[in-house]
N, C-alpha and C. Protein backbone atom coordinates (compact mmCIF):
# COMPACT_ATOMS: atom_id res chain seq x y z
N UNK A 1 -142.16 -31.15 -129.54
CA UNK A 1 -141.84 -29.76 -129.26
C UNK A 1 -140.34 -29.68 -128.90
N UNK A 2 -139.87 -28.63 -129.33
CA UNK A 2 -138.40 -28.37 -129.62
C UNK A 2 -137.97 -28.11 -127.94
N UNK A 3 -136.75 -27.92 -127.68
CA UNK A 3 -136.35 -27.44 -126.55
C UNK A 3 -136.52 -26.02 -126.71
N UNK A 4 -135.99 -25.16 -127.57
CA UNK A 4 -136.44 -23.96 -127.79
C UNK A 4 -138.30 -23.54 -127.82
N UNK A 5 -138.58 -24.15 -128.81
CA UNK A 5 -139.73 -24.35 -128.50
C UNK A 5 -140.66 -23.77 -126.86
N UNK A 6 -140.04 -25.15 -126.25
CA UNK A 6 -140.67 -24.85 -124.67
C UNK A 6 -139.93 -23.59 -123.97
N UNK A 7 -138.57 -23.46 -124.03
CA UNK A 7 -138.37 -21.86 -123.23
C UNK A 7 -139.37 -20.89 -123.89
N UNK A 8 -139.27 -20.93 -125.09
CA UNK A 8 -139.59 -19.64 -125.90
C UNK A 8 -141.11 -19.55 -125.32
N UNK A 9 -141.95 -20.59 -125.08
CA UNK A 9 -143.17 -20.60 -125.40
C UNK A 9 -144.00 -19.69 -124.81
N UNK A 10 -143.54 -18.50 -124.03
CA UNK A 10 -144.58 -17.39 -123.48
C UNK A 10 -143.62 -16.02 -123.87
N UNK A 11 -143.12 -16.43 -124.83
CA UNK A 11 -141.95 -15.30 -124.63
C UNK A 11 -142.56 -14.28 -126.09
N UNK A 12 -143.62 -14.69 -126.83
CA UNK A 12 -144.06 -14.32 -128.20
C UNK A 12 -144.28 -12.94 -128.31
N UNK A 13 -144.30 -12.06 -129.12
CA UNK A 13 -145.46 -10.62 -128.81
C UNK A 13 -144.32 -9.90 -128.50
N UNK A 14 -144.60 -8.45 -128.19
CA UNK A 14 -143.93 -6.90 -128.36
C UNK A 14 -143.43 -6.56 -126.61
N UNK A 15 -142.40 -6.32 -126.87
CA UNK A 15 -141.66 -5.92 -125.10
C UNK A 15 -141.34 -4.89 -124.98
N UNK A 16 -141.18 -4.00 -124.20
CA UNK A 16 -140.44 -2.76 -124.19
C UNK A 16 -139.55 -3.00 -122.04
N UNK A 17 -138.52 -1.88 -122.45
CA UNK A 17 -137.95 -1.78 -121.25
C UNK A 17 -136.55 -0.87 -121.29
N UNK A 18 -135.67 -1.48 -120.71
CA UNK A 18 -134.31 -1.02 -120.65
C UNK A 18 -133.09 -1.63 -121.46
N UNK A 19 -132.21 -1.04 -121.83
CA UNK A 19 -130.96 -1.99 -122.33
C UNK A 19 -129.51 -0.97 -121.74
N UNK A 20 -129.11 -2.11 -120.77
CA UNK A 20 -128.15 -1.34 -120.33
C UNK A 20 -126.56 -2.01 -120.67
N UNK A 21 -125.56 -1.15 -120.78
CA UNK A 21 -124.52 -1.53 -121.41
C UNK A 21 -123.36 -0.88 -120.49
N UNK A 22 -122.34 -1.23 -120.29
CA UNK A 22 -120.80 -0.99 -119.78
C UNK A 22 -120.05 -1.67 -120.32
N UNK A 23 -118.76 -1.31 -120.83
CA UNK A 23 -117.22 -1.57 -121.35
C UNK A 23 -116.80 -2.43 -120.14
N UNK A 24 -116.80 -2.33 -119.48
CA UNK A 24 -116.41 -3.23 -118.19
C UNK A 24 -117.03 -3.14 -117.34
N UNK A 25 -117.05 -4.08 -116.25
CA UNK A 25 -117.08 -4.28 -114.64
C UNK A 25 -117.55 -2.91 -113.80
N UNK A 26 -116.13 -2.37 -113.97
CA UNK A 26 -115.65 -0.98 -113.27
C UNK A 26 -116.76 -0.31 -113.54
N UNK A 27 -117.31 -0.02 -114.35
CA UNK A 27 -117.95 1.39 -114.83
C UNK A 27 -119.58 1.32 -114.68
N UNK A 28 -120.13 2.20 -113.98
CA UNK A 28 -121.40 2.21 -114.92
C UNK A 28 -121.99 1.92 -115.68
N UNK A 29 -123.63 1.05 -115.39
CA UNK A 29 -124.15 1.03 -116.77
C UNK A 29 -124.20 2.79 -117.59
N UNK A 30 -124.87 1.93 -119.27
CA UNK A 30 -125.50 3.50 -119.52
C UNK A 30 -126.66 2.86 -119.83
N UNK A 31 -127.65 3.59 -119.87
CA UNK A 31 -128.97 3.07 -119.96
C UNK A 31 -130.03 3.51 -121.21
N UNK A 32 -130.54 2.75 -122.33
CA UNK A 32 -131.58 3.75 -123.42
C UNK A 32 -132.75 3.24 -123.37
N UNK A 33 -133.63 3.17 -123.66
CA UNK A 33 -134.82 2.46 -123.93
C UNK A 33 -134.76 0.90 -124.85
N UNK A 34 -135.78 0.21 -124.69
CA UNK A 34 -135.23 -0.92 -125.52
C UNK A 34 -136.55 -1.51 -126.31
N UNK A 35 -136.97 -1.73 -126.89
CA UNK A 35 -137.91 -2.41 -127.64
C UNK A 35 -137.87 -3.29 -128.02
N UNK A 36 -138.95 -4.69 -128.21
CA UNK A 36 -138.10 -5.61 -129.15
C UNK A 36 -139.65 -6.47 -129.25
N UNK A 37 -139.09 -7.22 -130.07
CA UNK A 37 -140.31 -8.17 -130.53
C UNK A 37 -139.74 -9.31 -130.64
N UNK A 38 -140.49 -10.78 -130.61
CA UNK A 38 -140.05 -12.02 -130.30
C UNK A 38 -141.24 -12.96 -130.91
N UNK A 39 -140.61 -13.57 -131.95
CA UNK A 39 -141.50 -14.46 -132.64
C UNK A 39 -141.13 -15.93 -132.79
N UNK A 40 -142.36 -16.83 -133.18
CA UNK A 40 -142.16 -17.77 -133.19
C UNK A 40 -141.83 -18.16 -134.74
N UNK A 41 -140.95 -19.44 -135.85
CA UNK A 41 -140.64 -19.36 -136.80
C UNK A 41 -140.27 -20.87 -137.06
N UNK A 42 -140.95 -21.01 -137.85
CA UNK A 42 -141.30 -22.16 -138.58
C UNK A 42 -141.42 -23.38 -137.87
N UNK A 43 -142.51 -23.15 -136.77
CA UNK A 43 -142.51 -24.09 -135.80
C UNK A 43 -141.59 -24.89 -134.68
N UNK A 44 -140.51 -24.15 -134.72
CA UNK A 44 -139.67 -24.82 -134.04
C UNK A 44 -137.97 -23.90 -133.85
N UNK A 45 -138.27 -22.38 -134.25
CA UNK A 45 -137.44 -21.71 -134.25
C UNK A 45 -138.28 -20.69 -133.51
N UNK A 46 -137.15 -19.17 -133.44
CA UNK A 46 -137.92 -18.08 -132.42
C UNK A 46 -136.49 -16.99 -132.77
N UNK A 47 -137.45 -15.89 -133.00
CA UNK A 47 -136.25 -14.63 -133.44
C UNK A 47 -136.46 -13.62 -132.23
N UNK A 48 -135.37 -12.75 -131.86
CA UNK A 48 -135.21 -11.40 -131.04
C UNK A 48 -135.51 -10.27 -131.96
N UNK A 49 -136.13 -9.62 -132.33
CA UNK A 49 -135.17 -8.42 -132.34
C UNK A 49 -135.68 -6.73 -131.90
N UNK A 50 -134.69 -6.31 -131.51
CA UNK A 50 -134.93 -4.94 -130.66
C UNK A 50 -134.19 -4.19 -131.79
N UNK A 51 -134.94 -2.94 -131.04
CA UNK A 51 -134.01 -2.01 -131.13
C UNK A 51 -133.95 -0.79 -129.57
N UNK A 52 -132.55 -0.24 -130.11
CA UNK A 52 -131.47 0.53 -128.26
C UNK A 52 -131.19 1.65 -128.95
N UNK A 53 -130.61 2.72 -128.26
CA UNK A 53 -129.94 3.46 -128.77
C UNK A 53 -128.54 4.11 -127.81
N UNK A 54 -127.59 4.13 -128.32
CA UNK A 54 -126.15 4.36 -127.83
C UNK A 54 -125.69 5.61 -128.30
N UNK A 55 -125.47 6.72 -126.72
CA UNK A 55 -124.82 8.00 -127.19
C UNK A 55 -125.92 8.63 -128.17
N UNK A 56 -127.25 8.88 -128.39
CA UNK A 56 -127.98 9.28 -128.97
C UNK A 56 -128.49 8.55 -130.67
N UNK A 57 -127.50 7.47 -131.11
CA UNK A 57 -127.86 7.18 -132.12
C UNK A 57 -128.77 5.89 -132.02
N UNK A 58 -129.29 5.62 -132.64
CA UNK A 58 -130.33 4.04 -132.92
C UNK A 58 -129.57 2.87 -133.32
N UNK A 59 -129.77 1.79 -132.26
CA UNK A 59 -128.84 0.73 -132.37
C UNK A 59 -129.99 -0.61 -133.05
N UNK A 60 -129.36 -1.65 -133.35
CA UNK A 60 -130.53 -2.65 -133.37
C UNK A 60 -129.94 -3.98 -133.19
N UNK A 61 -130.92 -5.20 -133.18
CA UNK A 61 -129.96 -6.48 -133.23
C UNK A 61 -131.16 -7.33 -133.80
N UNK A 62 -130.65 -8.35 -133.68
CA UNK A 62 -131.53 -9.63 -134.07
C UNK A 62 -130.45 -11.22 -133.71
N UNK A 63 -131.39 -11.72 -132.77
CA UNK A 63 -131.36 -13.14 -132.33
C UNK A 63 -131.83 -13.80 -132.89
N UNK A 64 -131.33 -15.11 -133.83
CA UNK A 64 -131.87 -16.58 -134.08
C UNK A 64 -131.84 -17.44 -133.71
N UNK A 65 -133.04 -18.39 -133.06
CA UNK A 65 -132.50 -19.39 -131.90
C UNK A 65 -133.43 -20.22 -132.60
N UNK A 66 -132.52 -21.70 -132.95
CA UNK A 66 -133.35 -23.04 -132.77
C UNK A 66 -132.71 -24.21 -132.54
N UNK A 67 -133.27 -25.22 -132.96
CA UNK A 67 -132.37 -26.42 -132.41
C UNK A 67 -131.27 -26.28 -133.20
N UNK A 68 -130.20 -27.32 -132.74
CA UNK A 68 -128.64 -27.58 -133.01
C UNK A 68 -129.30 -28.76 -134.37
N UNK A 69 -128.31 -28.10 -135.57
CA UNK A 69 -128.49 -29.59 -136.62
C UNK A 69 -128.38 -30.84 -136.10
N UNK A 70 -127.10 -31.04 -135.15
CA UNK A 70 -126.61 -32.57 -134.62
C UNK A 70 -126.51 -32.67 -133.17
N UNK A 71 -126.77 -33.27 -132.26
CA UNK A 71 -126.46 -33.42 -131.22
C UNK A 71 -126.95 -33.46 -130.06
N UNK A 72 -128.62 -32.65 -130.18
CA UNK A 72 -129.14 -32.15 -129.56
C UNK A 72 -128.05 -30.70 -129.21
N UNK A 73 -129.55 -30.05 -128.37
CA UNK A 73 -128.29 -28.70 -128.15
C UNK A 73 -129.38 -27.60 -128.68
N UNK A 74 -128.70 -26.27 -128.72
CA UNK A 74 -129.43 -24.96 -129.53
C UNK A 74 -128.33 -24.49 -130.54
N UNK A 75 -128.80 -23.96 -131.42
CA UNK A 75 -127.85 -23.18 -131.85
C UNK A 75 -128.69 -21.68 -132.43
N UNK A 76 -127.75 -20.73 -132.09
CA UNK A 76 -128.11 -19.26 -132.44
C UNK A 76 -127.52 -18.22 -133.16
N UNK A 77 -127.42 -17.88 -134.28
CA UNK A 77 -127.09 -16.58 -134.71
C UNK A 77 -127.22 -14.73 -134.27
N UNK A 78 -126.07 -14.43 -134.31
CA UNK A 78 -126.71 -12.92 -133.48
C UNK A 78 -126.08 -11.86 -134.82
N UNK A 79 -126.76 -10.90 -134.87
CA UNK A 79 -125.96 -9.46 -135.30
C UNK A 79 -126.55 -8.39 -134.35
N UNK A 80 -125.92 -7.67 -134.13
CA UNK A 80 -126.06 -6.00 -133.50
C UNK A 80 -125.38 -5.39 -133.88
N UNK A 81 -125.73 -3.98 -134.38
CA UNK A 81 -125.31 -2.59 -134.97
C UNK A 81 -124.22 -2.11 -134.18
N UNK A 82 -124.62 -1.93 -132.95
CA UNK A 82 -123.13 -1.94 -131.42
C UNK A 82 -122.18 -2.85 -132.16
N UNK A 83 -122.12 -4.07 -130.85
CA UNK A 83 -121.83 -4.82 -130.86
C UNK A 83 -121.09 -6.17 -131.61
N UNK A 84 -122.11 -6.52 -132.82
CA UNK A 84 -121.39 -7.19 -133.15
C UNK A 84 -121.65 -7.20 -134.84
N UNK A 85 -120.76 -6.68 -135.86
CA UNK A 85 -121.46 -6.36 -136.83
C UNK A 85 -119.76 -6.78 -137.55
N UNK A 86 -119.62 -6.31 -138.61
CA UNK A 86 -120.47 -6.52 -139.98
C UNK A 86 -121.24 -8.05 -140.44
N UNK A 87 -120.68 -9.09 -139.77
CA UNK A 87 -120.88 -10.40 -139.27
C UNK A 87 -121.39 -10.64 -138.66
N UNK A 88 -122.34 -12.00 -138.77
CA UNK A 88 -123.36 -12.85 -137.81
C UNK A 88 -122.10 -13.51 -136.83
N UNK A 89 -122.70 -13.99 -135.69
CA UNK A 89 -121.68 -14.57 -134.71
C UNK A 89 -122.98 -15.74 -134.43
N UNK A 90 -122.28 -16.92 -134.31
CA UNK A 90 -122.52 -18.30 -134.21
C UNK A 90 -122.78 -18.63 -132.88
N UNK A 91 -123.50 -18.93 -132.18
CA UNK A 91 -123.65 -19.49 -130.60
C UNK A 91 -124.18 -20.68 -130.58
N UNK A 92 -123.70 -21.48 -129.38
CA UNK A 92 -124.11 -22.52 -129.48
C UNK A 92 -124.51 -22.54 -128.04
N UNK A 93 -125.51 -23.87 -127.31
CA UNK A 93 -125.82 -23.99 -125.93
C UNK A 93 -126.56 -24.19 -125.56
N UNK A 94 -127.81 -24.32 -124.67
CA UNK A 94 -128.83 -25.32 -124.13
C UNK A 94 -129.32 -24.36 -123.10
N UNK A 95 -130.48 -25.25 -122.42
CA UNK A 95 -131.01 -24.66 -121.14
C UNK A 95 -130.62 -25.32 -120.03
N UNK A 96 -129.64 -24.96 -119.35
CA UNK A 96 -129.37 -25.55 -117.82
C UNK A 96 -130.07 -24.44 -117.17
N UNK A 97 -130.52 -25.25 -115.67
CA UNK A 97 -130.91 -24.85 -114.59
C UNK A 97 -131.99 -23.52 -115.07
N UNK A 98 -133.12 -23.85 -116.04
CA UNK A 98 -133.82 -23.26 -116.43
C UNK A 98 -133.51 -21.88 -117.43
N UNK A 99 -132.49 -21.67 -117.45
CA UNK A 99 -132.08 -20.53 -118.35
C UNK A 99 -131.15 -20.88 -119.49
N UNK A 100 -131.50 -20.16 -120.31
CA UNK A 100 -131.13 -20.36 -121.75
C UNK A 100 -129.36 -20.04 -121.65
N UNK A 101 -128.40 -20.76 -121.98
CA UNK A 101 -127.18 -20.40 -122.43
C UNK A 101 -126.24 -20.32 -123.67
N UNK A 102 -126.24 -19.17 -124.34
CA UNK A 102 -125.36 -19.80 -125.37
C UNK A 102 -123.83 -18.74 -125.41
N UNK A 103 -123.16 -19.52 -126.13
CA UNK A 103 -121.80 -19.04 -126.27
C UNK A 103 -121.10 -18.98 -127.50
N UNK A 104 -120.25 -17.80 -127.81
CA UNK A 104 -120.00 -17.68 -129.17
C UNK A 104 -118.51 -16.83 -128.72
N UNK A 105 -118.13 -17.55 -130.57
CA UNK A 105 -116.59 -16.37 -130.17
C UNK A 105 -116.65 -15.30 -131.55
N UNK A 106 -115.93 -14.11 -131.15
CA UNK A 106 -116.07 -13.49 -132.30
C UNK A 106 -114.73 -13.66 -132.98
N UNK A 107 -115.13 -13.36 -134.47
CA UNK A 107 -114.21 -13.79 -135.56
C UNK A 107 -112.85 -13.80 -135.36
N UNK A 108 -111.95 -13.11 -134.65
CA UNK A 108 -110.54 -13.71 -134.49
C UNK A 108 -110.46 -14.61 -133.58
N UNK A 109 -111.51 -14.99 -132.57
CA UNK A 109 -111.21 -16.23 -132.34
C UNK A 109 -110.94 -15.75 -130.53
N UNK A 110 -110.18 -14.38 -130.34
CA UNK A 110 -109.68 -14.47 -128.95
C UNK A 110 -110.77 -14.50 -127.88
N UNK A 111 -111.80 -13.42 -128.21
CA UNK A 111 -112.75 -13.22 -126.93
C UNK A 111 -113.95 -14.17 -127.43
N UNK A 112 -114.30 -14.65 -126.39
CA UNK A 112 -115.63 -15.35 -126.29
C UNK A 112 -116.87 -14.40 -126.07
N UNK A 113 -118.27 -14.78 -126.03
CA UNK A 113 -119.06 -13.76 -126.11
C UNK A 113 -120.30 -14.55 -125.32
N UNK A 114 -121.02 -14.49 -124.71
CA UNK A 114 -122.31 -15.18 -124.15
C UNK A 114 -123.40 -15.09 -123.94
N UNK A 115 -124.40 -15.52 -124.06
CA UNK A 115 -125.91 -14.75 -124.08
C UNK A 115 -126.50 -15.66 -123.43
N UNK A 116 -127.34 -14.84 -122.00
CA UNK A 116 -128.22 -15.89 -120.93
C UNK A 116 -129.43 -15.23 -121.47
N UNK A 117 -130.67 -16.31 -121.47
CA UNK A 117 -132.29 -15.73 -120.85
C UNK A 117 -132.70 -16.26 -120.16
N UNK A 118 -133.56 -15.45 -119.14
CA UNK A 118 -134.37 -16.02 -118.12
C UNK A 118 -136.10 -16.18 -119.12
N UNK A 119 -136.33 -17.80 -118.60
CA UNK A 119 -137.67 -18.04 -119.14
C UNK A 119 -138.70 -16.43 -119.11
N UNK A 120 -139.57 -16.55 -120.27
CA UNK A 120 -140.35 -15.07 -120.20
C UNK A 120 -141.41 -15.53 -119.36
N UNK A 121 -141.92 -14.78 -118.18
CA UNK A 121 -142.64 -15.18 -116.99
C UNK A 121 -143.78 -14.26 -117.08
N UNK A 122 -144.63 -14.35 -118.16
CA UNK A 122 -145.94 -13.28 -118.58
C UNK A 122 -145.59 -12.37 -118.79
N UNK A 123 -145.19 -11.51 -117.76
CA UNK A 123 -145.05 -9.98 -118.12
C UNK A 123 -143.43 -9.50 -117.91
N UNK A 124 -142.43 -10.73 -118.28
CA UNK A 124 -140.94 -9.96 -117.89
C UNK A 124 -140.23 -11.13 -118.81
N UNK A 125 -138.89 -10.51 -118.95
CA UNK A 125 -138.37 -11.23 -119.98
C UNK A 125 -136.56 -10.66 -120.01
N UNK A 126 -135.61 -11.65 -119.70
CA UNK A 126 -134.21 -10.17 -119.31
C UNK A 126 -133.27 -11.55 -119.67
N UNK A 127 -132.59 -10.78 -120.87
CA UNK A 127 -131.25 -10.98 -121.04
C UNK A 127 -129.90 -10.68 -120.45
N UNK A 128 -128.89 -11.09 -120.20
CA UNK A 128 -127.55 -10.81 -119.89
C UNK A 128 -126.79 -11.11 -121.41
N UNK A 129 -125.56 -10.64 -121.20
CA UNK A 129 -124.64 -10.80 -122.31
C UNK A 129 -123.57 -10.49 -121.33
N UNK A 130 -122.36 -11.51 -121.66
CA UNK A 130 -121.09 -11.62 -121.17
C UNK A 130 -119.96 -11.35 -122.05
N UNK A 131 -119.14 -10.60 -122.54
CA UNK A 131 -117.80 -10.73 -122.73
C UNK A 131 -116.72 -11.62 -121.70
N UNK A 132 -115.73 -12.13 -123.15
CA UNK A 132 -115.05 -13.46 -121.84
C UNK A 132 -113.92 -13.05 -122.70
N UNK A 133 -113.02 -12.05 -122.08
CA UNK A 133 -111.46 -11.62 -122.45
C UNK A 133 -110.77 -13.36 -122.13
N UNK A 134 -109.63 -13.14 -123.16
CA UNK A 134 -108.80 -14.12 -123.10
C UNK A 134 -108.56 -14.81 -121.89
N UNK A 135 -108.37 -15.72 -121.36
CA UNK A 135 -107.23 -16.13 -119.78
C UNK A 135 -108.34 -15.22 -118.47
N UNK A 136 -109.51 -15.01 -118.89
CA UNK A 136 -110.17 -14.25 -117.75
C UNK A 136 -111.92 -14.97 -117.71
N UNK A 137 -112.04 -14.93 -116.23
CA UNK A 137 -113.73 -14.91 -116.48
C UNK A 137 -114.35 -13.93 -117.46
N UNK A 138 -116.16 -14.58 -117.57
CA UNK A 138 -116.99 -13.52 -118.39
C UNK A 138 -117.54 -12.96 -117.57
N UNK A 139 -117.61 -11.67 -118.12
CA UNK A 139 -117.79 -10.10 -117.55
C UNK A 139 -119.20 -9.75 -117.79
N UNK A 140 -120.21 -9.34 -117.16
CA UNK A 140 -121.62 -9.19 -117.78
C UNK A 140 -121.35 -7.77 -118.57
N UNK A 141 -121.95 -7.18 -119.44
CA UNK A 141 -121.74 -5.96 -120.15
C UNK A 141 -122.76 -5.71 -120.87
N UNK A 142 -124.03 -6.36 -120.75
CA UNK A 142 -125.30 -5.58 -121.69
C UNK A 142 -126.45 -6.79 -120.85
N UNK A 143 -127.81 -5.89 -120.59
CA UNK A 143 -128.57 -6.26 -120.08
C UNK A 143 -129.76 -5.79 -120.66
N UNK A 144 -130.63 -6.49 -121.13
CA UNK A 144 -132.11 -6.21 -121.24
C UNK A 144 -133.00 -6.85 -120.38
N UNK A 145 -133.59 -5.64 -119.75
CA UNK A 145 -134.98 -5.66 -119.35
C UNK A 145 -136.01 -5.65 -119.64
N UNK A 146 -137.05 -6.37 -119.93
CA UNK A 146 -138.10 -6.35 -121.27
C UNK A 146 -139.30 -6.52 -120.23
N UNK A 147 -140.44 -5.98 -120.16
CA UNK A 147 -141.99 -6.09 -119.64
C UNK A 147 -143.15 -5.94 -120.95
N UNK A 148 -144.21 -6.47 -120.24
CA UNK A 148 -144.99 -6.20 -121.80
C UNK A 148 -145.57 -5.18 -121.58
């Protein structure tokens, strides 16, 4: 059994909750509904995907998480309609101290990008996402809250 594998392994089946988002620190979340579904894939992989909506329109994404080709490790693909589009973004990263970490940069290379999960604990399931400006810590800026 994969390392993904074992986080993922209660995390399967249909979620609903919150997805909250801020441009920075400073500001307020904003908050829409969030949906998402989470499957298991080809024995040893596991997909996200929701859908949010921002300013009234319908957002969506999709997470690919499985093992790293070499090294041990994870590796993950992301797209979101927000966030991060017309392009997949590459993450790489593991489970320390029980939570999932991975890290990615987007295509020019300057800002880094990060995605935590907390193991899914029956009925709860919550992402963070970090922006990491140049020469600065990462900033949390999108949160899902997921219950079944």
């Amino acid at each position: 059994m994969s390392e993904v594998t074992e986080f993922f392994d209660g995390a399967a089946g249909d979620w609903e909750g919150v997805h909250r988002l801020r441009m920075t620190p400073d500001e307020p979340y904003r908050e829409s509904r969030l949906t998402a579904t989470a499957t298991p894939v080809a024995g040893h992989g596991h997909t996200l995907r929701y859908h949010w909506h921002e300013d009234g329109r319908p957002q969506d994404g999709l997470l690919l998480i499985a093992p790293a080709e070499t090294g041990g490790g994870i590796a993950a693909d992301w797209i979101d309609s927000w966030a991060q589009q017309p392009h997949w973004m590459r993450l790489t990263g593991s489970v320390e101290g029980g939570q999932l970490r991975l890290a990615g940069r987007y295509a020019d290379g300057s800002w880094g990008w990060r995605i935590h999960c907390d193991p899914a604990t029956g009925d709860s399931l919550r992402f963070t996402m970090l922006n990491v400006p140049p020469g600065e810590s990462p900033q949390e800026v999108v949160e899902f809250v997921l219950h079944r």
